[in-house]
N, C-alpha and C. Protein backbone atom coordinates (compact mmCIF):
# COMPACT_ATOMS: atom_id res chain seq x y z
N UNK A 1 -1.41 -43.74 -65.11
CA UNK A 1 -2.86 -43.72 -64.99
C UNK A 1 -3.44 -44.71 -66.01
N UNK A 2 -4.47 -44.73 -65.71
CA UNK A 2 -5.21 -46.57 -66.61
C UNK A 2 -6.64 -45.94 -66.33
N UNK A 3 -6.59 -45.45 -68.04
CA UNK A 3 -8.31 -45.56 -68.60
C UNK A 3 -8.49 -46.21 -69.50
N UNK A 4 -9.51 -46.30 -70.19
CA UNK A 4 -10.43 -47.40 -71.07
C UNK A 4 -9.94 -46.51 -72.89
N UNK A 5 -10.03 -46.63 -73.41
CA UNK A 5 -9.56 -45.93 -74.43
C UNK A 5 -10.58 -44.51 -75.02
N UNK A 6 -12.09 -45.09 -74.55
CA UNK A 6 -12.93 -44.46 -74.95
C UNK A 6 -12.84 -43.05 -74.08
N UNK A 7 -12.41 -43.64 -72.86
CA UNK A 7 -11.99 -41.86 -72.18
C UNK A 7 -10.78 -41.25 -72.13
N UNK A 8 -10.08 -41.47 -73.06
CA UNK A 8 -8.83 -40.33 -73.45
C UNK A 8 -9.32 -39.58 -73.94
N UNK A 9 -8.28 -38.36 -73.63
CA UNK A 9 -8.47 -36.81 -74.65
C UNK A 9 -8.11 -37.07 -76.10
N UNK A 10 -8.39 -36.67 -76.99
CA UNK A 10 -7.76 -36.51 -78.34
C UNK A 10 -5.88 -36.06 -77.97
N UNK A 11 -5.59 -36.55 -78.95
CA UNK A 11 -4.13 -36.32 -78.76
C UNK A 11 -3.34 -37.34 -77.18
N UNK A 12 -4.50 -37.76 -76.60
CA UNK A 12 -3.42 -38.57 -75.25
C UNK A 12 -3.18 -39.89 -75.55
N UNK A 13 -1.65 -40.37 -75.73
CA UNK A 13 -1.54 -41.65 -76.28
C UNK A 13 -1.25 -42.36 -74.96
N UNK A 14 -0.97 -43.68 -74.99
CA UNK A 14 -0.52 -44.83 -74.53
C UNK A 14 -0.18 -46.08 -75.37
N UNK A 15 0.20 -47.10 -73.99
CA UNK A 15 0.25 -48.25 -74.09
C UNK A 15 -0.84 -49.08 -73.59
N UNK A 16 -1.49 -50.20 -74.78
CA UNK A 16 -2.37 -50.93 -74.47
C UNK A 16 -1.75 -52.27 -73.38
N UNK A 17 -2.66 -52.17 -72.14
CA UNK A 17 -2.54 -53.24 -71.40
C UNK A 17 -3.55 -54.26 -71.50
N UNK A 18 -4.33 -54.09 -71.81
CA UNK A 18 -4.98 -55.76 -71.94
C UNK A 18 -6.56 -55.36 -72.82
N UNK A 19 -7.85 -56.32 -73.34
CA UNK A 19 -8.53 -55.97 -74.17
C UNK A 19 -9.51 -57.03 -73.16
N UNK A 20 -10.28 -56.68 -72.64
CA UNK A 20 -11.77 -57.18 -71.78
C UNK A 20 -12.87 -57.64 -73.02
N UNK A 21 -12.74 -58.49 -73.37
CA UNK A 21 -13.74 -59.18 -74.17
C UNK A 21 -13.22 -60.46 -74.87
N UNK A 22 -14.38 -61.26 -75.51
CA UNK A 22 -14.00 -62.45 -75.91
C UNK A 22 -13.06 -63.20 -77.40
N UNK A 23 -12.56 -63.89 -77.57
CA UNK A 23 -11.66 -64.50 -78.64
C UNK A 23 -11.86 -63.68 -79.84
N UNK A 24 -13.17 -63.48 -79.92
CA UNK A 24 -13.58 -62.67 -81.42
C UNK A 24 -12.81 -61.33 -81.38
N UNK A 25 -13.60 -60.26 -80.76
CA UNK A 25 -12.97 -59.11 -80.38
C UNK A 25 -11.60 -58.82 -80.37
N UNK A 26 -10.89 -59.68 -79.15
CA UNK A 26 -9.22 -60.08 -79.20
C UNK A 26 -8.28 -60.11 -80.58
N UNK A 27 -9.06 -61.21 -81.43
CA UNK A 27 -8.61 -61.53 -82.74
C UNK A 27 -8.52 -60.64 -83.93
N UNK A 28 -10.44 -59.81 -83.66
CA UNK A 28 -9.95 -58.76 -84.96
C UNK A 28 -9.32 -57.45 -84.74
N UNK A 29 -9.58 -56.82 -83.25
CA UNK A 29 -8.35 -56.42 -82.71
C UNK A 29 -7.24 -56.20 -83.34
N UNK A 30 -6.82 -57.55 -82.97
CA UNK A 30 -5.00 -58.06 -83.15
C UNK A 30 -4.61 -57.76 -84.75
N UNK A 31 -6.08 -57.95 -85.20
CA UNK A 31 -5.70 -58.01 -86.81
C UNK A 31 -5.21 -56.92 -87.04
N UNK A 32 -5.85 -55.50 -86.45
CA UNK A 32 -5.42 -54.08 -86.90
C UNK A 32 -4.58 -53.55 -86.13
N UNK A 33 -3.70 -54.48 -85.35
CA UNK A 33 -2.68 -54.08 -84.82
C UNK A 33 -2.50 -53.46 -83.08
N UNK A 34 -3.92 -53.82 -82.87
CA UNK A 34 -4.02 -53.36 -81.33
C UNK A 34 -4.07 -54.76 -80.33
N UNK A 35 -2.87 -54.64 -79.43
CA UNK A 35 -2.52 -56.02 -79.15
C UNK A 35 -2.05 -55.63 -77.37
N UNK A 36 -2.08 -56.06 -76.65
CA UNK A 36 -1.38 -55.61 -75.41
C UNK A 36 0.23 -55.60 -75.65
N UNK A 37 0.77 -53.96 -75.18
CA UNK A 37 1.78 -53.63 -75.26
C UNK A 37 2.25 -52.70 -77.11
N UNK A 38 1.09 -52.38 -77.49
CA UNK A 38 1.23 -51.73 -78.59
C UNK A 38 0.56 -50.02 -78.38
N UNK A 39 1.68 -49.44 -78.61
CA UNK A 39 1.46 -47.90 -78.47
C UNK A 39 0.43 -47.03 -79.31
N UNK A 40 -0.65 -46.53 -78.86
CA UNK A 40 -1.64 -45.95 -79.36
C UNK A 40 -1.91 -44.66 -78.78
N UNK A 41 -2.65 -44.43 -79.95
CA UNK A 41 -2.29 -42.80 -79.98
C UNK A 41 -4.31 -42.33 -80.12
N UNK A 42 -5.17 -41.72 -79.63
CA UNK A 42 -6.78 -40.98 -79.99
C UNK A 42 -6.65 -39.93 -80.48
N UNK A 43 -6.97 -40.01 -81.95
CA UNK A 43 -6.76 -39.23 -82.78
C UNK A 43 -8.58 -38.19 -82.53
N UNK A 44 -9.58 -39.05 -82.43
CA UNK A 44 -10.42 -38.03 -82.04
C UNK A 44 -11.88 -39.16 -82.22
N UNK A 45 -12.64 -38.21 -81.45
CA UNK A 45 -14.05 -38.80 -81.29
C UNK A 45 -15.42 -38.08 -81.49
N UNK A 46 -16.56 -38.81 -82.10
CA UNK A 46 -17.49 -37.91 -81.81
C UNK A 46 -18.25 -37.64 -80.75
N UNK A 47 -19.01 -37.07 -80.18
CA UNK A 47 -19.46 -36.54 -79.26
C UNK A 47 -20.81 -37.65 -78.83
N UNK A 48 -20.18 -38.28 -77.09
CA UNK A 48 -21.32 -39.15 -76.29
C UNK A 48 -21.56 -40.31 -77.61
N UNK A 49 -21.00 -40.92 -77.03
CA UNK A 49 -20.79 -42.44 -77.60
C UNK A 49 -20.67 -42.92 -79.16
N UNK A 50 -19.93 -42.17 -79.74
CA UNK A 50 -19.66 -42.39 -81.14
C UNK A 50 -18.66 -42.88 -81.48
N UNK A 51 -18.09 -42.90 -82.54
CA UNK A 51 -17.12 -43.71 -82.70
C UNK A 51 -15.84 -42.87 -82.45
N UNK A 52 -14.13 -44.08 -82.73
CA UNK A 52 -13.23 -43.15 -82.04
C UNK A 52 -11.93 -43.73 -83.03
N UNK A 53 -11.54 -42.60 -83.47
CA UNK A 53 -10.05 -42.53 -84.54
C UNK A 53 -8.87 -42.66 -83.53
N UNK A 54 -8.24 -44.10 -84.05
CA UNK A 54 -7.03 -43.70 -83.37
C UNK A 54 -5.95 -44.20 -84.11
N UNK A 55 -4.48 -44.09 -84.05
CA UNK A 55 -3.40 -44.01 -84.57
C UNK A 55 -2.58 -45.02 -83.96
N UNK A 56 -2.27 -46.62 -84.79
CA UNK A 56 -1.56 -47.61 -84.32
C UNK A 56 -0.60 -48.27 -85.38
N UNK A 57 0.36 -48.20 -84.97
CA UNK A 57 1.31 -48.63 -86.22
C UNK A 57 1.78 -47.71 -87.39
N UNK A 58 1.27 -46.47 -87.20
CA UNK A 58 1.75 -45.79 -88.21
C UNK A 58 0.24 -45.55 -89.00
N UNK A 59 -0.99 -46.39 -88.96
CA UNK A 59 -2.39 -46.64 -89.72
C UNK A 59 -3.09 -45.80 -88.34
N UNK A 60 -4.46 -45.30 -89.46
CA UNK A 60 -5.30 -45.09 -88.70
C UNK A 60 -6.72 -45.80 -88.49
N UNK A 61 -7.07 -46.11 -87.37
CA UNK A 61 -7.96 -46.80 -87.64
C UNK A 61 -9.32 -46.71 -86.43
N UNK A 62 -10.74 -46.99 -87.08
CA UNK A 62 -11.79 -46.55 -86.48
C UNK A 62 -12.78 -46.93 -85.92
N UNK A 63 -12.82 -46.92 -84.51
CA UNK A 63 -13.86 -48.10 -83.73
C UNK A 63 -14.82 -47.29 -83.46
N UNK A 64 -15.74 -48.41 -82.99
CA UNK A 64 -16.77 -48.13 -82.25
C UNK A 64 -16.68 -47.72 -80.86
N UNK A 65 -18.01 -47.34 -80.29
CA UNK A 65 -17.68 -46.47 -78.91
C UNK A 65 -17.27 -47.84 -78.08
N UNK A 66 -18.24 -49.06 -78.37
CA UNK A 66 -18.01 -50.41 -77.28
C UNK A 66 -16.84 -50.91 -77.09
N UNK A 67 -16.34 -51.11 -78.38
CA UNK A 67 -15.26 -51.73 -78.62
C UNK A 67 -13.50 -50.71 -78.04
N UNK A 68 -13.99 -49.43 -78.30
CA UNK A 68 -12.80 -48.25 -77.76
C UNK A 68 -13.20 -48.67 -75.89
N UNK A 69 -14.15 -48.73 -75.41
CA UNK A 69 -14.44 -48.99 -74.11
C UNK A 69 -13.84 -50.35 -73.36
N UNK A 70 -13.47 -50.97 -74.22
CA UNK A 70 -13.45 -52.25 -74.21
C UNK A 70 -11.45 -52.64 -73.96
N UNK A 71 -10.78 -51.40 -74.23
CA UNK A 71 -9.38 -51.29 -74.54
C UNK A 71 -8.46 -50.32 -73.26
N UNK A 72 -8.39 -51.42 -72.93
CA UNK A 72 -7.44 -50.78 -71.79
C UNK A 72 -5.96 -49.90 -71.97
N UNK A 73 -6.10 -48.91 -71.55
CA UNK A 73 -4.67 -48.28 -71.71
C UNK A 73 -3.82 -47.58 -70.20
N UNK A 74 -2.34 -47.72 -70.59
CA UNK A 74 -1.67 -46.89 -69.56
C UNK A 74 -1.22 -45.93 -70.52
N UNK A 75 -1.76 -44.53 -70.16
CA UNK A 75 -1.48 -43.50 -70.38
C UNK A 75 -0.51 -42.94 -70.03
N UNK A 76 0.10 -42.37 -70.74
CA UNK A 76 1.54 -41.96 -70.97
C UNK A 76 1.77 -40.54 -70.49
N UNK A 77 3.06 -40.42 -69.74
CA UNK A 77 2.99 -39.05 -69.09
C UNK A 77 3.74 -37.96 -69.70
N UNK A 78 2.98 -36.69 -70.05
CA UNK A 78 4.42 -36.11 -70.70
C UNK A 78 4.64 -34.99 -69.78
């Protein structure tokens, strides 16, 4: 299954397939380790469009609602 990152459950990880936005975004992205084909984990969110904790590389780290929207994932089946 393939949602946006911003609509996972807490606790539902995947694999990132691709990032819908421009060079900037892509780049600082990449900086914190979210890259297509890097396993991520939603550690949790606040409630209707807030920001969103998630778990990459072993770091945790904390976006915005646009930018989590913006992150494509294949969700992982258990």
């Amino acid at each position: 299954m393939v949602k946006s990152l911003s609509e996972l459950s807490p606790d539902e990880m995947g694999t990132v397939l691709r990032i819908h936005g421009g060079r900037g975004l892509v780049n600082r992205l990449g900086a914190l380790g979210i890259i297509p084909g890097a396993k991520i984990t939603k550690i949790s969110s606040m409630s209707s469009r807030g920001p969103t904790t998630v778990l990459v590389n072993r770091t945790h780290v904390a976006l915005g609602f646009g930018m989590a929207s913006k992150i494509i994932i294949s969700v992982d089946r258990t």
